[in-house]
C-alpha atoms as a PDB file:
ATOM      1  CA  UNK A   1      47.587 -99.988  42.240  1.00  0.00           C
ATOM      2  CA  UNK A   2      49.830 -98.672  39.906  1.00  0.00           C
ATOM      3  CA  UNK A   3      53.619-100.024  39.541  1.00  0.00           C
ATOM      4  CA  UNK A   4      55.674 -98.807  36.868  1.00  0.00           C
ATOM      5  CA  UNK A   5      58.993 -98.992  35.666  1.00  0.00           C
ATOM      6  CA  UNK A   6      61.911 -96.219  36.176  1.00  0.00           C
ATOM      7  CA  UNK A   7      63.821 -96.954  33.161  1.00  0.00           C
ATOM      8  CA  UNK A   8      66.709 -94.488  34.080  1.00  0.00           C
ATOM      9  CA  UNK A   9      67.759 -97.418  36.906  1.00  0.00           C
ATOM     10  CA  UNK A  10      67.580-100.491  35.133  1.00  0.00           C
ATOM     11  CA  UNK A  11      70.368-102.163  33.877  1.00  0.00           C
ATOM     12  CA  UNK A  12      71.475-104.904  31.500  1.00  0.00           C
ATOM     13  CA  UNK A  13      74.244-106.624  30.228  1.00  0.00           C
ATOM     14  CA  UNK A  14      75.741-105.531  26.307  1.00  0.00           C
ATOM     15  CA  UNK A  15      73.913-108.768  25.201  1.00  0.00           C
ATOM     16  CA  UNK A  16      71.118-108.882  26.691  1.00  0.00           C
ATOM     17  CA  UNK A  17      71.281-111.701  28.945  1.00  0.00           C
ATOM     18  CA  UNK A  18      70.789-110.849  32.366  1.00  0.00           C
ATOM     19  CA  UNK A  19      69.169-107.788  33.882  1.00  0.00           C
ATOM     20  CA  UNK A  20      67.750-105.750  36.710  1.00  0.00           C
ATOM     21  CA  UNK A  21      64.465-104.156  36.104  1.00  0.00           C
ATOM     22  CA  UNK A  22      63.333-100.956  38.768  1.00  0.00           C
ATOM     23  CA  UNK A  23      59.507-101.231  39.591  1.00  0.00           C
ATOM     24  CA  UNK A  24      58.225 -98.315  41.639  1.00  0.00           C
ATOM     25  CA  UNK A  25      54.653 -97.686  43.441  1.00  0.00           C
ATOM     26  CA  UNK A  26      53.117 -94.977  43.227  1.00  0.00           C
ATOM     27  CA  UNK A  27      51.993 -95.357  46.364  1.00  0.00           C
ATOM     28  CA  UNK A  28      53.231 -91.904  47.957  1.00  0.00           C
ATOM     29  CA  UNK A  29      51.447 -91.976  51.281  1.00  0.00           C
ATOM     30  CA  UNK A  30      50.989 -95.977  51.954  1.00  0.00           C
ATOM     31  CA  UNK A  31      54.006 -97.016  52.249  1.00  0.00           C
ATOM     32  CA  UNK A  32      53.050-100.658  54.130  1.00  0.00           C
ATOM     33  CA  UNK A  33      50.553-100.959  50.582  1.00  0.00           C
ATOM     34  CA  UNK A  34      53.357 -99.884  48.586  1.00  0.00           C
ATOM     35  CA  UNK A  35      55.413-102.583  49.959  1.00  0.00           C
ATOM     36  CA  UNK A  36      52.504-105.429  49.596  1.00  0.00           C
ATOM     37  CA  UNK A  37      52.261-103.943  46.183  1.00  0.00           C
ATOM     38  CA  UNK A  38      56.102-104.802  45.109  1.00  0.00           C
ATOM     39  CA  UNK A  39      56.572-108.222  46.908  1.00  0.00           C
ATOM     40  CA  UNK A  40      53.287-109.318  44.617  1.00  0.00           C
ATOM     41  CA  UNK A  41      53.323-111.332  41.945  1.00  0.00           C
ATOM     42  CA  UNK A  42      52.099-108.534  39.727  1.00  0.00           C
ATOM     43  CA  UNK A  43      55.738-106.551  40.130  1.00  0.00           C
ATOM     44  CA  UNK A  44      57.300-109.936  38.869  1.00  0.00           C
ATOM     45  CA  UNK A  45      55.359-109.904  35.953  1.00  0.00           C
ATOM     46  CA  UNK A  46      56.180-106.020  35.172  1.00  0.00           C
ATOM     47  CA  UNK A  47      59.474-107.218  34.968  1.00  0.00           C
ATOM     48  CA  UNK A  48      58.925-110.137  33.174  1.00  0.00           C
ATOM     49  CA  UNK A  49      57.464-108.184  30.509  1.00  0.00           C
ATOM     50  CA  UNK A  50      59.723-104.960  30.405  1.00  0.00           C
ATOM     51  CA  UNK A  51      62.533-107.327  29.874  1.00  0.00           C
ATOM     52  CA  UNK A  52      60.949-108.991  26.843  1.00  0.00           C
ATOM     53  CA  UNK A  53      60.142-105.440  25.494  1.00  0.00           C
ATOM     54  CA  UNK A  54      63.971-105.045  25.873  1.00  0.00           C
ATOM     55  CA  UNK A  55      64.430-107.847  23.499  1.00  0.00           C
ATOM     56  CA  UNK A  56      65.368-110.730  26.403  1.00  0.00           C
ATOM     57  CA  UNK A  57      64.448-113.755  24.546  1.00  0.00           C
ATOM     58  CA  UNK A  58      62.229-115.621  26.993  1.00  0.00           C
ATOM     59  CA  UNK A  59      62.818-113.585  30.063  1.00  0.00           C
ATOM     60  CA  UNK A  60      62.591-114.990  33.624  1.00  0.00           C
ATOM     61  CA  UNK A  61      63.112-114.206  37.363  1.00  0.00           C
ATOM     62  CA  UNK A  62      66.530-114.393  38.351  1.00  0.00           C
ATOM     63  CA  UNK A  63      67.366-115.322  42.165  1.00  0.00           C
ATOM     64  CA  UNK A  64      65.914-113.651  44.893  1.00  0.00           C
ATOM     65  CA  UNK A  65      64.283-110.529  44.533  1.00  0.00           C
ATOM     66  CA  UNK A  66      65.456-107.661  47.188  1.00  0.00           C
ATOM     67  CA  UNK A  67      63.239-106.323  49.663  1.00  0.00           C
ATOM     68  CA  UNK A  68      61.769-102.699  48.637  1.00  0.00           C
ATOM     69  CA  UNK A  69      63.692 -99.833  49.453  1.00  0.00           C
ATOM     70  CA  UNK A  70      62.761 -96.234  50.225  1.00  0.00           C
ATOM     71  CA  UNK A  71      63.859 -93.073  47.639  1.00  0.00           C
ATOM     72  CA  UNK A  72      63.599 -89.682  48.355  1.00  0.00           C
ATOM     73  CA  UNK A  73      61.669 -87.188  46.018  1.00  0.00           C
ATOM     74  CA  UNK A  74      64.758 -87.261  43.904  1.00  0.00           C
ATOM     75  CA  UNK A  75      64.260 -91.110  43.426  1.00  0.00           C
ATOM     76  CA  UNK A  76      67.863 -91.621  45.187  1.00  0.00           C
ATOM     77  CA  UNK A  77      67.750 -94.444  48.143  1.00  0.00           C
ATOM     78  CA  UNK A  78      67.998 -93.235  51.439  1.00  0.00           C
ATOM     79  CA  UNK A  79      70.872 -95.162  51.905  1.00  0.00           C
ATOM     80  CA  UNK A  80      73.078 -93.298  49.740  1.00  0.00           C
ATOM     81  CA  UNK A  81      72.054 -90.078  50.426  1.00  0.00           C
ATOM     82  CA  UNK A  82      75.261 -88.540  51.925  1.00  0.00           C
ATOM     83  CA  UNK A  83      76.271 -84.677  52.711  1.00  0.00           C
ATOM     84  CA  UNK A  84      79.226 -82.972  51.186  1.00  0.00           C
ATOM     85  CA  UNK A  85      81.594 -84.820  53.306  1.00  0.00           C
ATOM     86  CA  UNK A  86      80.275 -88.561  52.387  1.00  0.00           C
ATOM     87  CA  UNK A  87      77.930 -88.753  56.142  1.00  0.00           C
ATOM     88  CA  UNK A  88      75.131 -90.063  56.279  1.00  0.00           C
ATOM     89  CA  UNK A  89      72.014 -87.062  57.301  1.00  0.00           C
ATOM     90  CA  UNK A  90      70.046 -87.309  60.213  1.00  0.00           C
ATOM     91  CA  UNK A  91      66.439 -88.792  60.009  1.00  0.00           C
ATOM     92  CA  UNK A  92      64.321 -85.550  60.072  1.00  0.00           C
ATOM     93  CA  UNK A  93      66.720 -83.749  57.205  1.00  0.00           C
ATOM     94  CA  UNK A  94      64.085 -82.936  53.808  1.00  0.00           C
ATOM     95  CA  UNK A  95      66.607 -85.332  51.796  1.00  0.00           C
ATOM     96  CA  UNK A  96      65.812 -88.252  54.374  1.00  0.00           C
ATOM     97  CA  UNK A  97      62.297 -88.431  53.929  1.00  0.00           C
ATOM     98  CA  UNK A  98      60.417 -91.634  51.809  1.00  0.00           C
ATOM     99  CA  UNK A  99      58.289 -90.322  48.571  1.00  0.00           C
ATOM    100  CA  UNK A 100      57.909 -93.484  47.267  1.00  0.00           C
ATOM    101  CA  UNK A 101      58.945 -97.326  47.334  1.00  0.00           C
ATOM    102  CA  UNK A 102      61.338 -99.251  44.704  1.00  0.00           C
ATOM    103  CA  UNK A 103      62.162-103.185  44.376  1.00  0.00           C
ATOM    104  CA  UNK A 104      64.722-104.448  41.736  1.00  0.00           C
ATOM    105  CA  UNK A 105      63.980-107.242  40.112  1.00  0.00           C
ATOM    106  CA  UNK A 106      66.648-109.553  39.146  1.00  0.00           C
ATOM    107  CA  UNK A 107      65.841-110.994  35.433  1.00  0.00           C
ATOM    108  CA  UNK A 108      67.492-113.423  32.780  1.00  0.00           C
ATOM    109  CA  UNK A 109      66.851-115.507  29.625  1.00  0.00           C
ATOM    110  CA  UNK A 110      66.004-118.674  29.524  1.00  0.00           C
ATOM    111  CA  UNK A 111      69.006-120.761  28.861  1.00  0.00           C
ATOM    112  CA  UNK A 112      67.740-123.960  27.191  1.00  0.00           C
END
């Protein structure tokens, strides 16, 4: 198992507060082990720590954490890859097709 984090699509607030922290699999082939791999408690903890690398004082889970999503080989989510004119491609089109699985993971300091 190896999850990592694409630093390129987290985000955080100017001070530091609140976040969202991108953990991939690099699962490429396994897609239902990629998935077991992101809802586990060792993809919360990625995030957990990445955040306190960050400098989030205390860092903790946020909320709900999405369901994993599908990126192409370009690491953009199916569901916004569009064509020229803004439609969505068919299923078989080369842009369509899963390389590997992503979660975001909702994170914040502690407040007390």
């Amino acid at each position: 198992m190896a999850l990592t984090v694409i630093e390129d699509a987290c985000k955080f607030t100017e001070d530091g507060g609140q976040g969202v922290v991108c953990i991939q699999s690099d699962r490429a082939s396994q897609f239902n082990i990629a998935i077991e791999e992101l809802q586990a408690v060792e993809s919360r903890n990625l995030a957990v720590r990445y955040a306190a690398s960050r400098g989030m004082g205390d860092p903790r889970i946020n909320g709900n954490i999405g369901y994993p999503y599908p990126v192409n080989s370009r690491g953009v989510s199916l569901e916004q890859v569009r064509d020229e004119s803004g439609k969505s491609l068919p299923p078989q089109h080369p842009e369509m097709q899963p390389a590997r699985y992503r979660v975001d993971v909702p994170v914040t300091r502690r407040l007390v």
